[in-house]
PDB file of N, CA and C in Angstrom:
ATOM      1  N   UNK A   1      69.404 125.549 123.285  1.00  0.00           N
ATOM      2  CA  UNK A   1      70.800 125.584 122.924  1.00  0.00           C
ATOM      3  C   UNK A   1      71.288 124.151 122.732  1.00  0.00           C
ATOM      4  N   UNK A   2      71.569 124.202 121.372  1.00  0.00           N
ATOM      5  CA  UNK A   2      72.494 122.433 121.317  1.00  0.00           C
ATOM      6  C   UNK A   2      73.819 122.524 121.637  1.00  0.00           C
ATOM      7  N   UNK A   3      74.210 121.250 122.077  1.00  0.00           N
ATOM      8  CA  UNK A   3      76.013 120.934 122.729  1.00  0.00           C
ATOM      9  C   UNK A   3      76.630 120.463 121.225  1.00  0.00           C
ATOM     10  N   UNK A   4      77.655 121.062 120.699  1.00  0.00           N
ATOM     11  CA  UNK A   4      78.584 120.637 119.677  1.00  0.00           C
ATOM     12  C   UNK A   4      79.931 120.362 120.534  1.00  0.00           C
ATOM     13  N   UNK A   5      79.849 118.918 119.570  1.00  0.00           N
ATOM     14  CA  UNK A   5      81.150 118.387 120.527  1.00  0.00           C
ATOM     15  C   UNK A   5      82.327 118.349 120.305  1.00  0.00           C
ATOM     16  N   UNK A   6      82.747 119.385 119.313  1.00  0.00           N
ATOM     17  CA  UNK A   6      83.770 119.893 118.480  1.00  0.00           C
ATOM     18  C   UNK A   6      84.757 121.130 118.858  1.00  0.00           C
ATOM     19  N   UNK A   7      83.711 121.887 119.766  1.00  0.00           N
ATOM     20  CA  UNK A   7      84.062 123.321 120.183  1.00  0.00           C
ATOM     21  C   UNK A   7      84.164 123.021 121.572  1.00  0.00           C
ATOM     22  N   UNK A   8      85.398 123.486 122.062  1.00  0.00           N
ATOM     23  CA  UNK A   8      86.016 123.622 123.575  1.00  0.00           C
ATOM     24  C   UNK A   8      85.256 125.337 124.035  1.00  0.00           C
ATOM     25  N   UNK A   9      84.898 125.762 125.204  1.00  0.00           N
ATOM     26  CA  UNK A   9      84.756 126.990 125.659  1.00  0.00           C
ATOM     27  C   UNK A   9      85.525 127.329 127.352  1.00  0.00           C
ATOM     28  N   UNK A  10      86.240 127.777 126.763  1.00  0.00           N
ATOM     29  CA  UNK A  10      87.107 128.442 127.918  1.00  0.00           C
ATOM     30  C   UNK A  10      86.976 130.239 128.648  1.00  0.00           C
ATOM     31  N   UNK A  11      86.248 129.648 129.455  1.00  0.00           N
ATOM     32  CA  UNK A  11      85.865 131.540 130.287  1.00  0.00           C
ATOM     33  C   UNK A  11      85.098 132.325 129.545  1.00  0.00           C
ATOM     34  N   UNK A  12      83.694 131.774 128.521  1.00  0.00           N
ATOM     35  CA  UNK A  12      83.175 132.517 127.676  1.00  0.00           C
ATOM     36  C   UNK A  12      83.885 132.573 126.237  1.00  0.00           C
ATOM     37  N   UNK A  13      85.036 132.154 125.906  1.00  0.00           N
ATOM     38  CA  UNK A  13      85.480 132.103 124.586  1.00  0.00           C
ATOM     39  C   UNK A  13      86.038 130.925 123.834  1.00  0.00           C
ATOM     40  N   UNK A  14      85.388 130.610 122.714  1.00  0.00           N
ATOM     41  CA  UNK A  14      85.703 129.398 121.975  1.00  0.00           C
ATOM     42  C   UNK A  14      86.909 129.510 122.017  1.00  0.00           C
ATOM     43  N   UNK A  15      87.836 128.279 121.400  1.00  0.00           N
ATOM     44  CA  UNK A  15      89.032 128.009 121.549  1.00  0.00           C
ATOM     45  C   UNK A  15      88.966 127.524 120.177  1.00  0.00           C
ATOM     46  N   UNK A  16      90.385 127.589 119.541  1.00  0.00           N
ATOM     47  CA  UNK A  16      90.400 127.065 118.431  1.00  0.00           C
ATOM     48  C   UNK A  16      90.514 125.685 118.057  1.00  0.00           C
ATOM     49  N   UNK A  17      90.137 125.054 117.134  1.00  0.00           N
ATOM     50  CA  UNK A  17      90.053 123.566 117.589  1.00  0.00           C
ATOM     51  C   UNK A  17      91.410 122.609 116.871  1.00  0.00           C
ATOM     52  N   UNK A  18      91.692 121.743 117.579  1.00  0.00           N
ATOM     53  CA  UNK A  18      93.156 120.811 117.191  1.00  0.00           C
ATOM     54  C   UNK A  18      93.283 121.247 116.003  1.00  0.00           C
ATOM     55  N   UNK A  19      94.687 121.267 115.504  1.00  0.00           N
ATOM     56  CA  UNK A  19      95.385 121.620 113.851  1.00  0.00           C
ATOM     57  C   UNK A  19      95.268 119.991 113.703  1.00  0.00           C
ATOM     58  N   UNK A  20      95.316 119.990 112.292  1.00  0.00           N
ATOM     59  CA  UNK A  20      95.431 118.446 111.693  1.00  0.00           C
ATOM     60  C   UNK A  20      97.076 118.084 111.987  1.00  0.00           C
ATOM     61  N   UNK A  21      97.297 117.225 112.283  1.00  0.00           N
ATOM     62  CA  UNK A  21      98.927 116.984 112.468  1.00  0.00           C
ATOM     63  C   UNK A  21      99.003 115.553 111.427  1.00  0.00           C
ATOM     64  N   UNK A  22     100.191 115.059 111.376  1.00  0.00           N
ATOM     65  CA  UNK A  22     100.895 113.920 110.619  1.00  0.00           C
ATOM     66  C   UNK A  22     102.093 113.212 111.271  1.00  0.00           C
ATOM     67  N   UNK A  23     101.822 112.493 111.598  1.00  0.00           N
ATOM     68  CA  UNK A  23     102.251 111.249 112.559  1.00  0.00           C
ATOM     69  C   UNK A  23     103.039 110.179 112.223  1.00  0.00           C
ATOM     70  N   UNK A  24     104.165 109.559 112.382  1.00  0.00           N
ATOM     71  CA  UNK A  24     104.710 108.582 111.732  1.00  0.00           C
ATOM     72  C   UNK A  24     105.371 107.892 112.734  1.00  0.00           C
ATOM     73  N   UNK A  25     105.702 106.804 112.912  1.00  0.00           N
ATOM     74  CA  UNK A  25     105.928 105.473 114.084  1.00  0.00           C
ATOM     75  C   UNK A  25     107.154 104.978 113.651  1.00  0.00           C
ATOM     76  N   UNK A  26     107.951 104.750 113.762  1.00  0.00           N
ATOM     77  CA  UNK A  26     109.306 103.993 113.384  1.00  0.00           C
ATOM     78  C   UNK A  26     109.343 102.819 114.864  1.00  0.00           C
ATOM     79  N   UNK A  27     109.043 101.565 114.380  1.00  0.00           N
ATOM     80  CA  UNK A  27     109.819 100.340 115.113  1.00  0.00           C
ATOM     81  C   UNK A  27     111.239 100.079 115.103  1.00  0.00           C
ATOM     82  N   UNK A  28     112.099 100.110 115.590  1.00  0.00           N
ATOM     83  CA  UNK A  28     113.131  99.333 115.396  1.00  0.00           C
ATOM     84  C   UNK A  28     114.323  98.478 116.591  1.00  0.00           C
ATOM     85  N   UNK A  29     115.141  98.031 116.089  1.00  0.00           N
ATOM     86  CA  UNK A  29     115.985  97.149 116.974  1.00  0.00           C
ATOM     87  C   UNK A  29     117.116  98.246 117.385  1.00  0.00           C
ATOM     88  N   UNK A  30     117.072  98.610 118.705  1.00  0.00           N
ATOM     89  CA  UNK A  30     118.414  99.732 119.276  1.00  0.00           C
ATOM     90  C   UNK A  30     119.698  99.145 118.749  1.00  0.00           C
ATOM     91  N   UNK A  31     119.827  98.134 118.273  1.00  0.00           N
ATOM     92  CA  UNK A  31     121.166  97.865 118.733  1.00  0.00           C
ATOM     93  C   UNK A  31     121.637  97.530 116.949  1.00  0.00           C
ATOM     94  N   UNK A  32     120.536  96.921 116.385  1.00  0.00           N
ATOM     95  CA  UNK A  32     121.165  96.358 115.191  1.00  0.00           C
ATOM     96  C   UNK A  32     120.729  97.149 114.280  1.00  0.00           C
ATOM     97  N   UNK A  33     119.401  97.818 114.387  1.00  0.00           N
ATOM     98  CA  UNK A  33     119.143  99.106 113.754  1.00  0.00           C
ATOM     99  C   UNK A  33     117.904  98.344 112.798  1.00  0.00           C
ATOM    100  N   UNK A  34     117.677  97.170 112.752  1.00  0.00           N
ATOM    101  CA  UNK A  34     116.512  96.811 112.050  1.00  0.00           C
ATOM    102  C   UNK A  34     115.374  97.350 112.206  1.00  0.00           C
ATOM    103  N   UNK A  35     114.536  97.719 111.380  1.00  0.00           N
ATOM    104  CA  UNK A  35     113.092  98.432 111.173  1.00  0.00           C
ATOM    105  C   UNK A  35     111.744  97.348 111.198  1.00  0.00           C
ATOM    106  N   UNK A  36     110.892  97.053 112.100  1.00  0.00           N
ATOM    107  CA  UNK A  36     109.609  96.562 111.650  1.00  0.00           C
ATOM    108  C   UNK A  36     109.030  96.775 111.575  1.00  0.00           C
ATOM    109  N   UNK A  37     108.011  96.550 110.737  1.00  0.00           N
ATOM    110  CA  UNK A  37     106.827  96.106 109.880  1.00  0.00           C
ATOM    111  C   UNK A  37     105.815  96.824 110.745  1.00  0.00           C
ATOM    112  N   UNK A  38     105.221  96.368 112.294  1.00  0.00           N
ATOM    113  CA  UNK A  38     104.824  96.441 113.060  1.00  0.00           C
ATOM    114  C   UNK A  38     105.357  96.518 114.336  1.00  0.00           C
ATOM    115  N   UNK A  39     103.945  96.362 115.662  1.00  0.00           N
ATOM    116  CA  UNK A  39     104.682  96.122 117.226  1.00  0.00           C
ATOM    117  C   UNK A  39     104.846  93.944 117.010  1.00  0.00           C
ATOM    118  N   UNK A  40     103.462  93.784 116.386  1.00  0.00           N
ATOM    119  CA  UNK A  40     104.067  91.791 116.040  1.00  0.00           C
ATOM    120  C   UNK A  40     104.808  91.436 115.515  1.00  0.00           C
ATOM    121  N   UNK A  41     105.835  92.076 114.617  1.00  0.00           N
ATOM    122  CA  UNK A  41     106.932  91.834 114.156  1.00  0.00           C
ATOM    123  C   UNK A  41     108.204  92.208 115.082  1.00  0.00           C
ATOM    124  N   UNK A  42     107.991  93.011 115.696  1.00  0.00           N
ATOM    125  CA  UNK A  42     108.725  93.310 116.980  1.00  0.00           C
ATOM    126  C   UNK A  42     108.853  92.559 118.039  1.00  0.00           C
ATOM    127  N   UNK A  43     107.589  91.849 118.472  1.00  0.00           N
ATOM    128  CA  UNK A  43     107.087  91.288 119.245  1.00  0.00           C
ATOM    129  C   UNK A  43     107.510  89.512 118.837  1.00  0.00           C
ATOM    130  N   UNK A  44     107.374  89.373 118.044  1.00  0.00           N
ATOM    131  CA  UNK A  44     107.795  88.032 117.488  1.00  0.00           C
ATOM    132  C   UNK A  44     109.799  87.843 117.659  1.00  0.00           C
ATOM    133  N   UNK A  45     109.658  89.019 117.660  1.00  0.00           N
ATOM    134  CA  UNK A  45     111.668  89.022 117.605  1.00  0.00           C
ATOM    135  C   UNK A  45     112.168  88.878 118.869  1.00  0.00           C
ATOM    136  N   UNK A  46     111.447  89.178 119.702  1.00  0.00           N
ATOM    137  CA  UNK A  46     111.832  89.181 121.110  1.00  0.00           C
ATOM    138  C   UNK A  46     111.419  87.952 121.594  1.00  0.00           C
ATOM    139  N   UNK A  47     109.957  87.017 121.088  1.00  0.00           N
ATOM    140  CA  UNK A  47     109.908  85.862 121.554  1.00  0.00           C
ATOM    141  C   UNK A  47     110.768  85.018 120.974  1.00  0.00           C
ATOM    142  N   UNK A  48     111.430  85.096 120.091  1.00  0.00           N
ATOM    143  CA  UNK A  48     111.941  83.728 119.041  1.00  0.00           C
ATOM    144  C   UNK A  48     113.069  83.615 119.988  1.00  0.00           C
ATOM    145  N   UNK A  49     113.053  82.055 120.489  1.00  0.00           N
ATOM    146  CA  UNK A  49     114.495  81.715 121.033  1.00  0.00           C
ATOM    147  C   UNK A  49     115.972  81.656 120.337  1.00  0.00           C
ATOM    148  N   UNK A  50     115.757  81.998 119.036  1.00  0.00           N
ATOM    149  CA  UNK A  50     117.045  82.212 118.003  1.00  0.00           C
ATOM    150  C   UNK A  50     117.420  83.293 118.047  1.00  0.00           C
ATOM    151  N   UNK A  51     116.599  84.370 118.431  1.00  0.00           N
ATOM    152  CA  UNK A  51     117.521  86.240 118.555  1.00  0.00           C
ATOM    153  C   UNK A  51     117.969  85.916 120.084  1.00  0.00           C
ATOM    154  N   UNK A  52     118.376  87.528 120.388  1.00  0.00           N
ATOM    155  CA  UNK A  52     118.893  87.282 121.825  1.00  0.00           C
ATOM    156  C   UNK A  52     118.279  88.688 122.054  1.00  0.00           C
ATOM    157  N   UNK A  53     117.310  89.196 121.186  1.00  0.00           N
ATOM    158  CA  UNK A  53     116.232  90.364 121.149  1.00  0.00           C
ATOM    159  C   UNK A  53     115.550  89.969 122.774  1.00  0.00           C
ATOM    160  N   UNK A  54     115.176  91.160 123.145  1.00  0.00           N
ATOM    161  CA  UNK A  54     114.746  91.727 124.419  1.00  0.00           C
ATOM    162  C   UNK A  54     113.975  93.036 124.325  1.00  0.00           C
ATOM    163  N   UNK A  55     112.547  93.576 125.708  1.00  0.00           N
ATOM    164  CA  UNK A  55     111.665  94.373 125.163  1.00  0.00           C
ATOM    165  C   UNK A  55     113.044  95.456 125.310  1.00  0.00           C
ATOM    166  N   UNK A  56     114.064  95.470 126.097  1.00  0.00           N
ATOM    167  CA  UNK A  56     114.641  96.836 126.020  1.00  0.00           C
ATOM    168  C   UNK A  56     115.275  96.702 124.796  1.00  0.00           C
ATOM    169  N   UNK A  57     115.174  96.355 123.994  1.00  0.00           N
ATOM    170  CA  UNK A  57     116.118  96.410 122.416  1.00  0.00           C
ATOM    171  C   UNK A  57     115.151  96.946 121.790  1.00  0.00           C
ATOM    172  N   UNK A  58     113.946  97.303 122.054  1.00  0.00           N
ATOM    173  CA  UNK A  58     113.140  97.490 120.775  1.00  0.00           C
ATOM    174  C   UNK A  58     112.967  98.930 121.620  1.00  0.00           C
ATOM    175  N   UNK A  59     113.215  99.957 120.091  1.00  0.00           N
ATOM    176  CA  UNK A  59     113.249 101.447 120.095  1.00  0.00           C
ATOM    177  C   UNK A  59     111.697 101.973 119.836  1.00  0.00           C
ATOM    178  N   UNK A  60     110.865 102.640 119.874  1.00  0.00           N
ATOM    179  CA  UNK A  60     109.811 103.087 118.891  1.00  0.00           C
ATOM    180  C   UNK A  60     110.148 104.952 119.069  1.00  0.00           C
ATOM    181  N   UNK A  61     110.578 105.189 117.674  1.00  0.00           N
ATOM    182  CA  UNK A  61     110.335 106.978 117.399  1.00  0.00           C
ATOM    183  C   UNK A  61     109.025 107.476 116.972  1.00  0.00           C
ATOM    184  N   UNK A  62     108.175 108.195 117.813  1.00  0.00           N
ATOM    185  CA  UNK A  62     107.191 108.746 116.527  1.00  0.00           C
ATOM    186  C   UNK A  62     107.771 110.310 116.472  1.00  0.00           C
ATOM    187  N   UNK A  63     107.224 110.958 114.707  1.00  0.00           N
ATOM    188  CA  UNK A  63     107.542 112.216 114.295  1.00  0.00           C
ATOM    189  C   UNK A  63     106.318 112.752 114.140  1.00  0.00           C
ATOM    190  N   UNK A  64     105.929 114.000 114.939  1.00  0.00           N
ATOM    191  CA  UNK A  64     104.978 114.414 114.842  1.00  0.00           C
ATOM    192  C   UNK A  64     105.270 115.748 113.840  1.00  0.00           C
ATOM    193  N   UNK A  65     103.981 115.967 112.642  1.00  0.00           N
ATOM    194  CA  UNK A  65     104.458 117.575 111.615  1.00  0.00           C
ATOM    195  C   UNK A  65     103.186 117.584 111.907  1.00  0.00           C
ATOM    196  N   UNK A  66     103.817 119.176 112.120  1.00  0.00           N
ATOM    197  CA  UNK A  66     102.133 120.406 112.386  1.00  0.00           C
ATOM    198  C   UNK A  66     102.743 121.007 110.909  1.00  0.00           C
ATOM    199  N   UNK A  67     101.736 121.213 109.692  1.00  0.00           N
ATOM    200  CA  UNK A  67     102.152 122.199 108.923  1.00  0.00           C
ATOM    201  C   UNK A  67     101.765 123.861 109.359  1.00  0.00           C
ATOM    202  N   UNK A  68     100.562 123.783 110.240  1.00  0.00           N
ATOM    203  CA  UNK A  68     100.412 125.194 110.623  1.00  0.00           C
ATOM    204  C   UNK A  68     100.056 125.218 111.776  1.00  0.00           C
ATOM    205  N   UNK A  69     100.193 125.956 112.900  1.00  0.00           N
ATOM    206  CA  UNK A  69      99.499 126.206 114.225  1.00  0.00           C
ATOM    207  C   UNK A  69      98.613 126.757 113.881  1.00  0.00           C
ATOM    208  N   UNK A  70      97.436 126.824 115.013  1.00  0.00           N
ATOM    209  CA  UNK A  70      96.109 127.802 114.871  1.00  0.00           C
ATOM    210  C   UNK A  70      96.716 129.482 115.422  1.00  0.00           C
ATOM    211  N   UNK A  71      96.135 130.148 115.136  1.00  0.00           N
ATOM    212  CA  UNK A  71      96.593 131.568 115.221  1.00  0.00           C
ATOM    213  C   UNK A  71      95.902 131.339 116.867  1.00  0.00           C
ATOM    214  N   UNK A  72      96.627 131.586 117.669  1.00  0.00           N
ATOM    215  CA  UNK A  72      96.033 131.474 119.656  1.00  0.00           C
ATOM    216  C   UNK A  72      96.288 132.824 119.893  1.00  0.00           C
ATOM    217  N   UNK A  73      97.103 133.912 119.622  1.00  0.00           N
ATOM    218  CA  UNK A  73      97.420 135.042 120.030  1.00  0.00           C
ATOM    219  C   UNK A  73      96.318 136.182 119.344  1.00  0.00           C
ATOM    220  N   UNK A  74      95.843 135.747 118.071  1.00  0.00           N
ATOM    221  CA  UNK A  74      94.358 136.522 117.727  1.00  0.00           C
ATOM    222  C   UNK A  74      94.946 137.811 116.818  1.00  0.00           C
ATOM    223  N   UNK A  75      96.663 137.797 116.584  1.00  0.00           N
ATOM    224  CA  UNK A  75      97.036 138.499 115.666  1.00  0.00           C
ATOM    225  C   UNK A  75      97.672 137.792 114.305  1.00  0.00           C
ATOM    226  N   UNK A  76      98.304 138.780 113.590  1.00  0.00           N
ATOM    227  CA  UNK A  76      98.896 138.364 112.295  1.00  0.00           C
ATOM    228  C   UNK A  76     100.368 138.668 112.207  1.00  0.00           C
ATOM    229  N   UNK A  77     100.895 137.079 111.719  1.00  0.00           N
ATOM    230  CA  UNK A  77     101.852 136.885 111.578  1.00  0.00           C
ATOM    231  C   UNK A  77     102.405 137.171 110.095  1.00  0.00           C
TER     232      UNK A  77
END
């Protein structure tokens, strides 16, 4: 018997495996509402002695989209 390392088994029954999801990161400044680039562009704003940027000023949102769940209940929707 070979191990596939793809398939979870729970109590004798495969499980369905992760849905593909889509992921998106938003940096930005809480207060002034600016968007960066990156976390080093973020990171650079908070070191520069010319902002008055701080780590609590910097927001990060991520949006996670499932376009479909896996069917877990084993009926039809």
């Amino acid at each position: 018997m070979t191990i596939n390392d793809n398939i979870t088994v729970l109590a004798g029954k495969t499980t369905t495996p992760a849905p593909d999801v889509e992921t998106t990161s938003t940096i930005k400044h809480a207060t002034t509402g600016k968007v960066y680039a990156n976390e080093l562009e973020a990171e650079a704003d908070v070191i520069n002695p010319a902002t008055s940027t701080t780590t609590e000023d910097i927001k990060r949102d991520v949006s996670i989209s499932v376009n479909k769940l896996p069917d877990i209940l084993g009926g039809s929707s």
